[in-house]
C-alpha atoms as a PDB file:
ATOM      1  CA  UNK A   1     -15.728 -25.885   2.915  1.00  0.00           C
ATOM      2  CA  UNK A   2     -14.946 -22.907   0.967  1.00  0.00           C
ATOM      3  CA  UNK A   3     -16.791 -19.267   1.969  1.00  0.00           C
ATOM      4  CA  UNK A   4     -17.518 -16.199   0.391  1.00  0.00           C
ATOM      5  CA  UNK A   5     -14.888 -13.647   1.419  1.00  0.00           C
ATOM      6  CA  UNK A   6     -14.802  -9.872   1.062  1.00  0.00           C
ATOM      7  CA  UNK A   7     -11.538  -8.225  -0.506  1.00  0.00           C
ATOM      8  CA  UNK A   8     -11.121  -4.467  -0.441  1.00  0.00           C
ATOM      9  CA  UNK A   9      -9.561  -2.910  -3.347  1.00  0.00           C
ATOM     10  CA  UNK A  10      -7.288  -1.105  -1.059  1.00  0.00           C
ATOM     11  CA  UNK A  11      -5.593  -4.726  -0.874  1.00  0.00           C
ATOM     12  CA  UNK A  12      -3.642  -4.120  -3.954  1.00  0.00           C
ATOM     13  CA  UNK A  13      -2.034  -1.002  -2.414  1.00  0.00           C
ATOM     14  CA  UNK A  14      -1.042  -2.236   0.372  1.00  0.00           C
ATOM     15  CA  UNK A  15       2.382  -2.433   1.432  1.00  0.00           C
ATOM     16  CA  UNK A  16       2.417  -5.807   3.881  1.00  0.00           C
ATOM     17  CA  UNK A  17       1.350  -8.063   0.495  1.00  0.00           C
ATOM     18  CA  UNK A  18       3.764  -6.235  -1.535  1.00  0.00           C
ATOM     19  CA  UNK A  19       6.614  -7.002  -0.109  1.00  0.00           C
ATOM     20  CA  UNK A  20       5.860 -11.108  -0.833  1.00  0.00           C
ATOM     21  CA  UNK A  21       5.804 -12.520  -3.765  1.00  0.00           C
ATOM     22  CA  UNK A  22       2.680 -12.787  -6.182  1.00  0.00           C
ATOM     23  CA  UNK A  23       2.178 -16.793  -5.268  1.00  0.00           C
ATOM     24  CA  UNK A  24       2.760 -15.880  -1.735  1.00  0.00           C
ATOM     25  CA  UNK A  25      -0.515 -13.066  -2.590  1.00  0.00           C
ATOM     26  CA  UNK A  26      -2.333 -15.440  -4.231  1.00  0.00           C
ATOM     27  CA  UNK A  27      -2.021 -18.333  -1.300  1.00  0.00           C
ATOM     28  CA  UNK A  28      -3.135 -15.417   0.970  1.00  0.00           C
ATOM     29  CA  UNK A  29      -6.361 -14.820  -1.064  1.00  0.00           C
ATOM     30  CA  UNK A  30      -7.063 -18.341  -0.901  1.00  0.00           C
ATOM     31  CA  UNK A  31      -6.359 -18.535   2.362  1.00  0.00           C
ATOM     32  CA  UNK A  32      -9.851 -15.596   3.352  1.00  0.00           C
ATOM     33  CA  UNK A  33     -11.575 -18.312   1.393  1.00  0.00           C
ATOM     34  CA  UNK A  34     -10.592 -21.590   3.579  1.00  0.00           C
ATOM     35  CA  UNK A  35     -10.123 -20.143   6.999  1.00  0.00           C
ATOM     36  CA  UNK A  36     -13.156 -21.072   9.329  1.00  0.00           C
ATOM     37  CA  UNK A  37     -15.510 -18.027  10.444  1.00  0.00           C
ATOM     38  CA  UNK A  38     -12.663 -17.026  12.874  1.00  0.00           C
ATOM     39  CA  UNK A  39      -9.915 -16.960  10.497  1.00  0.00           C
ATOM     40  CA  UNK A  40      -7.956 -20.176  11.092  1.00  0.00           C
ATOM     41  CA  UNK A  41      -6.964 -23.444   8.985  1.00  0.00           C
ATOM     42  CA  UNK A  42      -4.539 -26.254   9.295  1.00  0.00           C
ATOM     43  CA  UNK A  43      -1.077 -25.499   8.896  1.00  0.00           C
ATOM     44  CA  UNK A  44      -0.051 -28.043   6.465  1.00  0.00           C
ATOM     45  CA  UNK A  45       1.551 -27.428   2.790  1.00  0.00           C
ATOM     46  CA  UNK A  46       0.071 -30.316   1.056  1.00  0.00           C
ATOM     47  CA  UNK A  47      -3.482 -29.835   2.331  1.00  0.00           C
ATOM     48  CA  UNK A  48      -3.107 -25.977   1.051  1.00  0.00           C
ATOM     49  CA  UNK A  49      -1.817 -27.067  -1.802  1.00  0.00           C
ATOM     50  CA  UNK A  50      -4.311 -29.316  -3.223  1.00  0.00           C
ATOM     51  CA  UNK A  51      -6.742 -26.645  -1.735  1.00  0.00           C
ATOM     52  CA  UNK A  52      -6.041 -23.514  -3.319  1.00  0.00           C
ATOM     53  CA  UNK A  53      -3.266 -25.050  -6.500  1.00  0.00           C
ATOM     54  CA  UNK A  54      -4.999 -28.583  -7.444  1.00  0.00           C
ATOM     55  CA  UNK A  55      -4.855 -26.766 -11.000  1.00  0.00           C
ATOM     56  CA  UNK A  56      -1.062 -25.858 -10.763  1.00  0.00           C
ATOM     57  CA  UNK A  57       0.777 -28.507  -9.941  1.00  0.00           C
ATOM     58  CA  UNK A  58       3.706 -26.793 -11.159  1.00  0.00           C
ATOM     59  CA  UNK A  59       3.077 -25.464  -7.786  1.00  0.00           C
ATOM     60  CA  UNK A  60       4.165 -27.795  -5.295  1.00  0.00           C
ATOM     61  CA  UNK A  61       3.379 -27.775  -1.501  1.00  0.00           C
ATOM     62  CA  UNK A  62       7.244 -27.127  -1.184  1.00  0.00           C
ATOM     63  CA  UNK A  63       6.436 -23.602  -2.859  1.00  0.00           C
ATOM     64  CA  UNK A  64       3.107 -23.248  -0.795  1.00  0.00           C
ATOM     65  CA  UNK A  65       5.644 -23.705   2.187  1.00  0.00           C
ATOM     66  CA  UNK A  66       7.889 -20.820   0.941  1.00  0.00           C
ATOM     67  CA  UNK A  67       4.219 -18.785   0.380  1.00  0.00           C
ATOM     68  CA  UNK A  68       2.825 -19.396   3.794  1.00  0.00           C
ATOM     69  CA  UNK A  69       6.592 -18.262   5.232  1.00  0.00           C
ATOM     70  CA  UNK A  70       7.234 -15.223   3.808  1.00  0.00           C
ATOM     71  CA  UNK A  71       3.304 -14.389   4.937  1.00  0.00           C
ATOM     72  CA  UNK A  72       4.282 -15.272   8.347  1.00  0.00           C
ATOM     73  CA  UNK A  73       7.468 -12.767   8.269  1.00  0.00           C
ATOM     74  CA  UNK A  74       5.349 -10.307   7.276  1.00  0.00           C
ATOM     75  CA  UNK A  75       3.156 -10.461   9.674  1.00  0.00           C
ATOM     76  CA  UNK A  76      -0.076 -11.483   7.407  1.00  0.00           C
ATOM     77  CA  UNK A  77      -0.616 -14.692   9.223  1.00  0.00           C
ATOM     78  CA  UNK A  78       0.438 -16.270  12.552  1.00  0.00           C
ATOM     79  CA  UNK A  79       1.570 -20.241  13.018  1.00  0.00           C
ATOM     80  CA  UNK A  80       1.237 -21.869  16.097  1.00  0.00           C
ATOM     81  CA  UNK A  81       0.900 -25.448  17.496  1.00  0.00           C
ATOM     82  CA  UNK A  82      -1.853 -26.720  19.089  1.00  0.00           C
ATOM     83  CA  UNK A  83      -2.696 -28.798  22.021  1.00  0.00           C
ATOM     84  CA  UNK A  84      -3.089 -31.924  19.629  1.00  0.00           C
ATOM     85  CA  UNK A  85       0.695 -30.892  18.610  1.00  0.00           C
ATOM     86  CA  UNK A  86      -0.616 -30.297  15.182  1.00  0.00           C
ATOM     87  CA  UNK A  87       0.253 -27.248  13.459  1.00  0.00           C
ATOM     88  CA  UNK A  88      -2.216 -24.332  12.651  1.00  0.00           C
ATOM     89  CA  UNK A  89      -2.379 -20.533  11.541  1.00  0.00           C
ATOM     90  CA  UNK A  90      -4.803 -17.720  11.488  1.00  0.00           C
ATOM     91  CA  UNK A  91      -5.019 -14.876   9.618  1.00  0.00           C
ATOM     92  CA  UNK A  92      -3.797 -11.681  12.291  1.00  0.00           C
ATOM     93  CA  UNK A  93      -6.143  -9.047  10.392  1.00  0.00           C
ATOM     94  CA  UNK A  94      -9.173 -11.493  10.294  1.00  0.00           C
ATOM     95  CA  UNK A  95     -11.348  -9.443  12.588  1.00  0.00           C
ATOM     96  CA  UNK A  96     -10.941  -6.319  11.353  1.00  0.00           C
ATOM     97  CA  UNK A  97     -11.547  -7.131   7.527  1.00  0.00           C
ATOM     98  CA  UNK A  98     -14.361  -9.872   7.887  1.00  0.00           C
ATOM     99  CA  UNK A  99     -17.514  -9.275   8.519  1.00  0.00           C
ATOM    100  CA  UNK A 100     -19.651 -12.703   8.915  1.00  0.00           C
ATOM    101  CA  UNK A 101     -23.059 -13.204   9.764  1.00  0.00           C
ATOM    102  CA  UNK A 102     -23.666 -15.568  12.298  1.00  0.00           C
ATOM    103  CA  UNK A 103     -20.275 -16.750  12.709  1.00  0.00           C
ATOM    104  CA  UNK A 104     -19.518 -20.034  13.933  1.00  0.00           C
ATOM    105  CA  UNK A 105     -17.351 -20.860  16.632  1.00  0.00           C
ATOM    106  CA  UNK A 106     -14.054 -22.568  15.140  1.00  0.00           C
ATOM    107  CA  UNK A 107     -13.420 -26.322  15.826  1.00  0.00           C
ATOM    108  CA  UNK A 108      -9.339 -25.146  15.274  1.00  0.00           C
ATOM    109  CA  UNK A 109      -7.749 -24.567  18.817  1.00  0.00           C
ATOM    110  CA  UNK A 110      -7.178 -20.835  19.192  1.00  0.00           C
ATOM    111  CA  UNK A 111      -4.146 -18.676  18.693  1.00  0.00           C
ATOM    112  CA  UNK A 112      -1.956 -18.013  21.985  1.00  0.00           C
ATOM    113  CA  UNK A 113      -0.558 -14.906  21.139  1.00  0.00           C
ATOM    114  CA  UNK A 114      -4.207 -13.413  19.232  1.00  0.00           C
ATOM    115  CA  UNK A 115      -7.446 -14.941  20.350  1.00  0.00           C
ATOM    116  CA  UNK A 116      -9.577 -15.383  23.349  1.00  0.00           C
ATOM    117  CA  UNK A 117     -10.805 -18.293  25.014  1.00  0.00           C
ATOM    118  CA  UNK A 118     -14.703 -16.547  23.409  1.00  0.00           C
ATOM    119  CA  UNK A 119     -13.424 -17.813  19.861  1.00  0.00           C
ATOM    120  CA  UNK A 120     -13.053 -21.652  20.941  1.00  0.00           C
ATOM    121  CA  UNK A 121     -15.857 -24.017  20.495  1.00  0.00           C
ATOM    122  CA  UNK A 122     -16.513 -25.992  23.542  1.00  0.00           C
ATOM    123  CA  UNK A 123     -13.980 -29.022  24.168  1.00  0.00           C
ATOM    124  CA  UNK A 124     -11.309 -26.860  22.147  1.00  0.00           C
ATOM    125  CA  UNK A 125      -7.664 -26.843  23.499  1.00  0.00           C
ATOM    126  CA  UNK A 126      -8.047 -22.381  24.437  1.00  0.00           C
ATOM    127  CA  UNK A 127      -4.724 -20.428  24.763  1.00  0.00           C
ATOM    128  CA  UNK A 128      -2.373 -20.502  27.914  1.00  0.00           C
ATOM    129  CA  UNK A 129      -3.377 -18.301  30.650  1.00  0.00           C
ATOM    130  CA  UNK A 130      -1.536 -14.984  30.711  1.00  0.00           C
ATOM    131  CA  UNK A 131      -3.445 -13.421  27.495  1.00  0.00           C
ATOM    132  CA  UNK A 132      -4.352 -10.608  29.209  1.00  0.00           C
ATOM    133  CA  UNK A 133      -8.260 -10.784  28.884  1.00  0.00           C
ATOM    134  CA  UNK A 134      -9.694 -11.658  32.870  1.00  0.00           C
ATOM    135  CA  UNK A 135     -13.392 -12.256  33.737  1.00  0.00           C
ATOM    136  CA  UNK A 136     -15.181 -10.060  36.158  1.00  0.00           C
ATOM    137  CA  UNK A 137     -16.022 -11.990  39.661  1.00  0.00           C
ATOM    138  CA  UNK A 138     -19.830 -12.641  39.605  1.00  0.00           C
ATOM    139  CA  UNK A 139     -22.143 -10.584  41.309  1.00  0.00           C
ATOM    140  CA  UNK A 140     -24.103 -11.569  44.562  1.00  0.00           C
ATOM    141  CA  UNK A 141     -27.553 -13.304  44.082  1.00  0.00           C
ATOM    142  CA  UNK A 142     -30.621 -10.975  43.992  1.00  0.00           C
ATOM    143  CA  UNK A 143     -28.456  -8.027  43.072  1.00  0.00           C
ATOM    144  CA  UNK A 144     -28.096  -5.645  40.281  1.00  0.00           C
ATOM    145  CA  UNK A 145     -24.946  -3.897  38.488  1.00  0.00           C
ATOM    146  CA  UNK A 146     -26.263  -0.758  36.434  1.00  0.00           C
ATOM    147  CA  UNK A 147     -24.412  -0.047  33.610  1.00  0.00           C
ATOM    148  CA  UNK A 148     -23.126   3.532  35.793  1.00  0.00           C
ATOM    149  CA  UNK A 149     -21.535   1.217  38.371  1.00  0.00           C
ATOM    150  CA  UNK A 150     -24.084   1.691  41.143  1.00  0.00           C
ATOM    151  CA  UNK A 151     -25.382  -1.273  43.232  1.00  0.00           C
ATOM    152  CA  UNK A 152     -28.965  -1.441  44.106  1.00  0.00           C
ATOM    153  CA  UNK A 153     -31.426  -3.768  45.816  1.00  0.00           C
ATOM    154  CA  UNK A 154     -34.300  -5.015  43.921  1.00  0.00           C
ATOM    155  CA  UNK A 155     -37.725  -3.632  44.824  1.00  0.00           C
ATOM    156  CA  UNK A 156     -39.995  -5.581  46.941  1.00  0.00           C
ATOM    157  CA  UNK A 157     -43.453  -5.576  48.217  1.00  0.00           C
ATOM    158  CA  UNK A 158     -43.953  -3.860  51.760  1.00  0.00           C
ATOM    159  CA  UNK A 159     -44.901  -6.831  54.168  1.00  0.00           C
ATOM    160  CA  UNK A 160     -43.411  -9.457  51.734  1.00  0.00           C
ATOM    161  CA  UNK A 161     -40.218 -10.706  50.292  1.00  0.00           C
ATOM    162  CA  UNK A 162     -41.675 -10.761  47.036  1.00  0.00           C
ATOM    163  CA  UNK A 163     -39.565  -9.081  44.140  1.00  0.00           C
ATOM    164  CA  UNK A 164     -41.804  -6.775  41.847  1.00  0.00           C
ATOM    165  CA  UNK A 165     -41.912  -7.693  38.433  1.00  0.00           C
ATOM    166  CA  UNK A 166     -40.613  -4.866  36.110  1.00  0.00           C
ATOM    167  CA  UNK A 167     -40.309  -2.390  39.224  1.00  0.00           C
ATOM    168  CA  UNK A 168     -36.667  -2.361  39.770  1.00  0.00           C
ATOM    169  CA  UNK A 169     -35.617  -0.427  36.771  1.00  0.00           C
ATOM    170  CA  UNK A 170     -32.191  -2.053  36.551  1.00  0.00           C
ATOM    171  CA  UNK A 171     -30.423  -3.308  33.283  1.00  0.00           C
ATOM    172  CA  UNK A 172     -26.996  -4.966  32.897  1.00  0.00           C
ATOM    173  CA  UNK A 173     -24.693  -3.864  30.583  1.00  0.00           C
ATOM    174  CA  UNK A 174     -25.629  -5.402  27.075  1.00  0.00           C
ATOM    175  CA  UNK A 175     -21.800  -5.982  26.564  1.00  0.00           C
ATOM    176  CA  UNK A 176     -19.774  -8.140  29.149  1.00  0.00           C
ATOM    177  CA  UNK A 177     -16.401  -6.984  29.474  1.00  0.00           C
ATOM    178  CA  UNK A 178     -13.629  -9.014  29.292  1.00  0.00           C
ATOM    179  CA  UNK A 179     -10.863  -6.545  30.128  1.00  0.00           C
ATOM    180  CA  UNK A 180     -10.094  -3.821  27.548  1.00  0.00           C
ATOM    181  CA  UNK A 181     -12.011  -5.966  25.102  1.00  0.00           C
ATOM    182  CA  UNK A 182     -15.737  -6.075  24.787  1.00  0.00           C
ATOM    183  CA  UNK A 183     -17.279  -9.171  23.084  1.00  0.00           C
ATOM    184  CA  UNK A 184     -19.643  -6.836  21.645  1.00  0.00           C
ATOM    185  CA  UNK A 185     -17.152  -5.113  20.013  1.00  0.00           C
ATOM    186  CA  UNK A 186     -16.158  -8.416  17.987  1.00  0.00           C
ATOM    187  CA  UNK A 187     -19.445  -9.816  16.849  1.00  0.00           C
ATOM    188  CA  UNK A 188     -22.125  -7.347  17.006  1.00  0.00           C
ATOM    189  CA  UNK A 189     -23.295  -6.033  13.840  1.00  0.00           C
ATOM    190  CA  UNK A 190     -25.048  -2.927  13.173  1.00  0.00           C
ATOM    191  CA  UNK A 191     -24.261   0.804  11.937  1.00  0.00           C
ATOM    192  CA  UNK A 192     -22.731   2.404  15.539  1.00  0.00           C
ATOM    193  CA  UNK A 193     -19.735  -0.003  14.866  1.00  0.00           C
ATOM    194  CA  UNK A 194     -18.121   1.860  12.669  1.00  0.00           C
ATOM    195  CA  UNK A 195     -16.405   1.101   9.122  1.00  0.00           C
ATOM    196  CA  UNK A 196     -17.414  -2.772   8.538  1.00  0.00           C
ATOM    197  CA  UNK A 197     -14.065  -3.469   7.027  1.00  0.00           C
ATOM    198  CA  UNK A 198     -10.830  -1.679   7.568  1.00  0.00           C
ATOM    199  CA  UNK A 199      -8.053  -1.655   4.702  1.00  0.00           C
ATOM    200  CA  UNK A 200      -6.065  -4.261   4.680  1.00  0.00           C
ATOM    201  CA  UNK A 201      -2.549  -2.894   5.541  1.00  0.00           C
ATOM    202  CA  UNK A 202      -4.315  -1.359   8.947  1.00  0.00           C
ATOM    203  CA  UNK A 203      -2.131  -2.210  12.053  1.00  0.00           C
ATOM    204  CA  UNK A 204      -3.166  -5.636  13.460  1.00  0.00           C
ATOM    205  CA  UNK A 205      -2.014  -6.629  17.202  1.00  0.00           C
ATOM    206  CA  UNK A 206       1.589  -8.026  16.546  1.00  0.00           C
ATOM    207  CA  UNK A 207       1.394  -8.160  12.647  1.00  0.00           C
ATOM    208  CA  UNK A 208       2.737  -5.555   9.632  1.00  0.00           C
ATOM    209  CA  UNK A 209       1.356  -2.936   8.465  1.00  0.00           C
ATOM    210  CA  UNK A 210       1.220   0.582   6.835  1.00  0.00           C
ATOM    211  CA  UNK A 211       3.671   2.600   8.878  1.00  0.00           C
ATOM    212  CA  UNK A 212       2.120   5.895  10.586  1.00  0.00           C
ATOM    213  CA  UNK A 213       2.641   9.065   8.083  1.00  0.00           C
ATOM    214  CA  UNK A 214       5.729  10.758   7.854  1.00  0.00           C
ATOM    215  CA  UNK A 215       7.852   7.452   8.776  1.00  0.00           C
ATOM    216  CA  UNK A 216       9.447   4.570   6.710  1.00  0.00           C
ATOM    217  CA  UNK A 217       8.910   0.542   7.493  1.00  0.00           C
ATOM    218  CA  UNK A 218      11.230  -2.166   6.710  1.00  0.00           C
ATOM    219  CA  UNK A 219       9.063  -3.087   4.382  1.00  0.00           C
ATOM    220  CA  UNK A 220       9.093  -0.209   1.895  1.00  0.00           C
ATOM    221  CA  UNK A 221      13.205   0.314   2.611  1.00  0.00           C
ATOM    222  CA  UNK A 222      13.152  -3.859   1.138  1.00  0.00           C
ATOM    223  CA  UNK A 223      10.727  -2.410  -1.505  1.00  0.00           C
ATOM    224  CA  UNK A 224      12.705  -0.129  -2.641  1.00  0.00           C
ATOM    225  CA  UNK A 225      15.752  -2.272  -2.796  1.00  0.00           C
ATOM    226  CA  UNK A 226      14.384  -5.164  -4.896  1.00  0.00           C
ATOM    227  CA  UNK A 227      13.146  -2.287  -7.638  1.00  0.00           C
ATOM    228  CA  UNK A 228      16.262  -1.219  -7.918  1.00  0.00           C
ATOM    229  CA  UNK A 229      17.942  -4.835  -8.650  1.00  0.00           C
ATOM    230  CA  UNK A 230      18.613  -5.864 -12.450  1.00  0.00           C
ATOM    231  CA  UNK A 231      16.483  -9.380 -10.829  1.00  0.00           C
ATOM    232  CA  UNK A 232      14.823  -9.719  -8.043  1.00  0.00           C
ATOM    233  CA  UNK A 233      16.779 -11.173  -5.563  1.00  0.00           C
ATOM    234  CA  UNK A 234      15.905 -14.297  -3.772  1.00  0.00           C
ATOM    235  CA  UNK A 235      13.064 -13.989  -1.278  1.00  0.00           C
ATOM    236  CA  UNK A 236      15.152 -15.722   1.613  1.00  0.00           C
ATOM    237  CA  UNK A 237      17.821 -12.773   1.081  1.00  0.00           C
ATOM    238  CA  UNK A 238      14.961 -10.182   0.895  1.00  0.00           C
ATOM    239  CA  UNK A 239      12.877 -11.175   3.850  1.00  0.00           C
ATOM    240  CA  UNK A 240      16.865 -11.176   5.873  1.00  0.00           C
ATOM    241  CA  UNK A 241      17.296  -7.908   4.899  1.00  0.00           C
ATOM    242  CA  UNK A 242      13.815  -7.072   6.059  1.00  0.00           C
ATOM    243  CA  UNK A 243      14.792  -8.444   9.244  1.00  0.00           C
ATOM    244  CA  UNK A 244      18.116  -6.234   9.234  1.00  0.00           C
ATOM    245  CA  UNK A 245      16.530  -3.317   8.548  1.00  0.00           C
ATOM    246  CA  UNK A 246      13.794  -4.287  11.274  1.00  0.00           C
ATOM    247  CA  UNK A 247      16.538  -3.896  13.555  1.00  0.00           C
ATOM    248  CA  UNK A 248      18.184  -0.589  12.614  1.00  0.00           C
ATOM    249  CA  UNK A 249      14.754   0.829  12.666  1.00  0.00           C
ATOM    250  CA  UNK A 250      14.204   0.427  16.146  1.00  0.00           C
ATOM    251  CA  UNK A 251      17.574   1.299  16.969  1.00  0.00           C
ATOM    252  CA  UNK A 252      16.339   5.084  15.529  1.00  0.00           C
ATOM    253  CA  UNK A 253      18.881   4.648  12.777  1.00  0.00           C
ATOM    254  CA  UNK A 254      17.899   7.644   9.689  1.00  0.00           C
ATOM    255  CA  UNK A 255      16.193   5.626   7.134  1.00  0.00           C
ATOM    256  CA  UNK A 256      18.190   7.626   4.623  1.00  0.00           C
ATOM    257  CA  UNK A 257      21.789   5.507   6.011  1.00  0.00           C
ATOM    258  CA  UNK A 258      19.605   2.484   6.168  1.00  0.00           C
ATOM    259  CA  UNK A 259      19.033   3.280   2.244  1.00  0.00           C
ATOM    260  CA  UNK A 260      22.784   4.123   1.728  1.00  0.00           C
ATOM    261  CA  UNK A 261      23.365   0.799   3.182  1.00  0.00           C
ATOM    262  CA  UNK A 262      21.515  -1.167   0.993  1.00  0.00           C
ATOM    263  CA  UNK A 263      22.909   0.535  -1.301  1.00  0.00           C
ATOM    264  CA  UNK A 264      26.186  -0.112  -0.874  1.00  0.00           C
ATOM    265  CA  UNK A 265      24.730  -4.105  -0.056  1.00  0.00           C
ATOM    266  CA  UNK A 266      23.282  -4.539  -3.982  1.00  0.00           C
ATOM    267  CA  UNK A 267      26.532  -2.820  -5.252  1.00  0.00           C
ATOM    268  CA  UNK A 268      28.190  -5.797  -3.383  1.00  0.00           C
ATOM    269  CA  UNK A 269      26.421  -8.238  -3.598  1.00  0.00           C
ATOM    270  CA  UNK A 270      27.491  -9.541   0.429  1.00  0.00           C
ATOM    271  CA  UNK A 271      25.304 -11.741   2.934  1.00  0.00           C
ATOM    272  CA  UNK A 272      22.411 -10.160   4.031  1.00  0.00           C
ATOM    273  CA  UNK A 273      23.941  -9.600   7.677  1.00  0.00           C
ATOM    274  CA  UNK A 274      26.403  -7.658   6.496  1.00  0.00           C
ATOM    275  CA  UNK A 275      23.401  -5.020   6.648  1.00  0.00           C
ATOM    276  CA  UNK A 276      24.578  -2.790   9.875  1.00  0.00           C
ATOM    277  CA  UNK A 277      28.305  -2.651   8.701  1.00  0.00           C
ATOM    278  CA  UNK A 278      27.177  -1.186   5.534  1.00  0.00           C
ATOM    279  CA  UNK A 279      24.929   1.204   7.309  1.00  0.00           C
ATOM    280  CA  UNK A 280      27.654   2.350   9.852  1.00  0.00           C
ATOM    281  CA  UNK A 281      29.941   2.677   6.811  1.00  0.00           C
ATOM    282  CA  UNK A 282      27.727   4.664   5.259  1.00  0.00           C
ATOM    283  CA  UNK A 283      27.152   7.211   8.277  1.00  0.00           C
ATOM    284  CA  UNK A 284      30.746   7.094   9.457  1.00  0.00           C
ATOM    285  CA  UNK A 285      32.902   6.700   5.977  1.00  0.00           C
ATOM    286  CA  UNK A 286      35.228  10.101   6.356  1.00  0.00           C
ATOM    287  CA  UNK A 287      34.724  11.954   2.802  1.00  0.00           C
ATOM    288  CA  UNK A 288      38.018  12.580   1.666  1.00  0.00           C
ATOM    289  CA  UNK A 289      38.734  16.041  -0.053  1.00  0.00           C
ATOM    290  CA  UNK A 290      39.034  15.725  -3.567  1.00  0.00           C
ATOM    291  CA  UNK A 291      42.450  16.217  -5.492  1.00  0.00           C
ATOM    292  CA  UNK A 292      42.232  19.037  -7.582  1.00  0.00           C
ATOM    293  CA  UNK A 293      44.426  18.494 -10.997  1.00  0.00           C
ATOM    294  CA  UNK A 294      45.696  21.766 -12.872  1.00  0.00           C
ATOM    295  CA  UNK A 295      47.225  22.243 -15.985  1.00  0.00           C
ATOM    296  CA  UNK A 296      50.861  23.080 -16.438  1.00  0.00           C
ATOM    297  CA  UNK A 297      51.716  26.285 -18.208  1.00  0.00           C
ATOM    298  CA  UNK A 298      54.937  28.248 -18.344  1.00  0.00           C
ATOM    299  CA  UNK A 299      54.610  31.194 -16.205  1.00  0.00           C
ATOM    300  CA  UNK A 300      54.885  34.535 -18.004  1.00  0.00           C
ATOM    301  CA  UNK A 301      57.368  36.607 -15.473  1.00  0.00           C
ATOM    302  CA  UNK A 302      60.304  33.397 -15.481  1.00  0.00           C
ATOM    303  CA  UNK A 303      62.658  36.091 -13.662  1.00  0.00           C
ATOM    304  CA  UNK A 304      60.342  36.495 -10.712  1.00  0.00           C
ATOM    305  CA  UNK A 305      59.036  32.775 -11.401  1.00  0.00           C
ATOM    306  CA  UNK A 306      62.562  31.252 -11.136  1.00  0.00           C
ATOM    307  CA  UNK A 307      64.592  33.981  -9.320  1.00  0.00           C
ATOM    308  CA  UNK A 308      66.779  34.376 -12.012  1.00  0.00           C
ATOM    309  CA  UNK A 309      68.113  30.853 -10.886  1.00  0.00           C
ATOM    310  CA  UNK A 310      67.433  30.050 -15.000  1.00  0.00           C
END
């Protein structure tokens, strides 16, 4: 069943949905309005196919296949299989763009590399231990953690073991935490949390995004490159260039030689993993000095010109 879904206009600026192609945008709109309240949906072509393009069938679930994996190189979603050994995805920036009121707990298994077991509706294959969330040990019966991390006893009546009601002045925490991550943090609603919805090429945990300022992604580099094409180039070639360039980043190669390198690549026209030759050819090519032609004209001393040999 379809929800109401919020998009941002900073969506159309960002650079993670530019670098895909407009179907491959338009599959991940449809996508905010499919997903279950904790951003997940079957992975399966066909079914998001006659979901989101029953009125283009020009648009076949072949071409929602290409849509869905170019999203997934670019970080905007996240395929997995589940414990039923059915395929599924989630959107990676789900949290931090939707806000939902009341949201239900999905009946999808949960992502092993993005959610917690908290996200799974009971009887739900949960991720694989080693997530990195743990819970606290429980605390001994009758006693108290305040929120400060001092343990008290409860107070009691002299002469009795009774416990007096409303006389021990001790509150837990009214967010369990589960790590680094407070539940809390996740579903609570109200105005101390903050912007409700961050833009849409914010960093997600493992996904793309907007790089920091003063630094270059893949992303823009590949931008860059299929503006300055006669066509666009095909996305397979694109999104292995994007991987190439991926690469050199993290290497600390100068984004400049990464741009003389593609460069050099569209003069070419050569296989995308040509990429780092290019580069290092571009960094390393000795210049050669250039030739410098003159004119001939007949000198106007031929005796000291010549020597008199004339």
């Amino acid at each position: 069943m379809a929800r109401i879904r919020t998009i941002k206009p900073e969506a159309f600026v960002s650079e993670s949905l530019a670098a895909v192609t407009l179907t491959a945008e338009r599959t991940f709109f449809g996508l905010l309005t499919q997903a279950d309240d904790q951003g997940r949906h079957r992975d399966h072509a066909a079914i998001i196919a006659g979901q989101l393009w029953v009125l283009r069938p020009e648009h076949t679930p072949a071409d929602v296949e290409k849509d869905l994996a170019q999203l997934a190189d670019t970080g905007l979603i996240c395929r997995y299989k589940g414990p039923d050994d059915k395929r599924y995805l989630h959107i990676v920036t789900w949290r931090q763009h939707q806000k939902i009121n009341r949201p239900s707990a999905s009946r999808l298994p949960a992502c092993p590399h993005h959610d917690t077991p908290a996200r799974t509706a009971p009887g739900v294959g949960a991720p694989t231990a080693g997530v990195g969330l743990t819970e606290p040990p429980p605390q001994p019966h009758g006693v108290l953690r305040e929120s400060s991390g001092r343990i008290r006893e409860p107070a009691v009546n002299p002469g009795t073991d009774e416990e007096v009601a409303g006389q021990s002045d001790f509150r837990e925490p009214s967010v369990r935490q589960q790590g680094q991550l407070s539940e809390g943090a996740v579903t609570a609603h109200g105005p101390d949390l903050g912007p409700r919805i961050m833009d849409l090429g914010d960093t997600p945990s493992g996904g793309a995004s907007a790089p920091a300022p003063g630094t270059v992604s893949a992303n823009q580099l590949i931008a860059e490159y299929a503006v300055a094409c006669a066509h666009r180039p095909p996305e397979n070639v694109l999104g292995h260039l994007g991987r190439e360039a991926r690469k050199l980043l993290l290497e600390g190669i100068a984004p400049a030689h990464i741009r003389a390198g593609l460069d050099l690549h569209r003069a070419k026209g050569l296989h995308p993993s040509t990429l780092p030759s290019l580069v290092h050819e571009a960094m390393n090519a000795a210049s050669a000095a250039p030739v410098v032609h003159r004119a001939w004209t007949n000198p106007a001393d031929v005796e000291a010109a010549y020597g008199g040999d004339l």
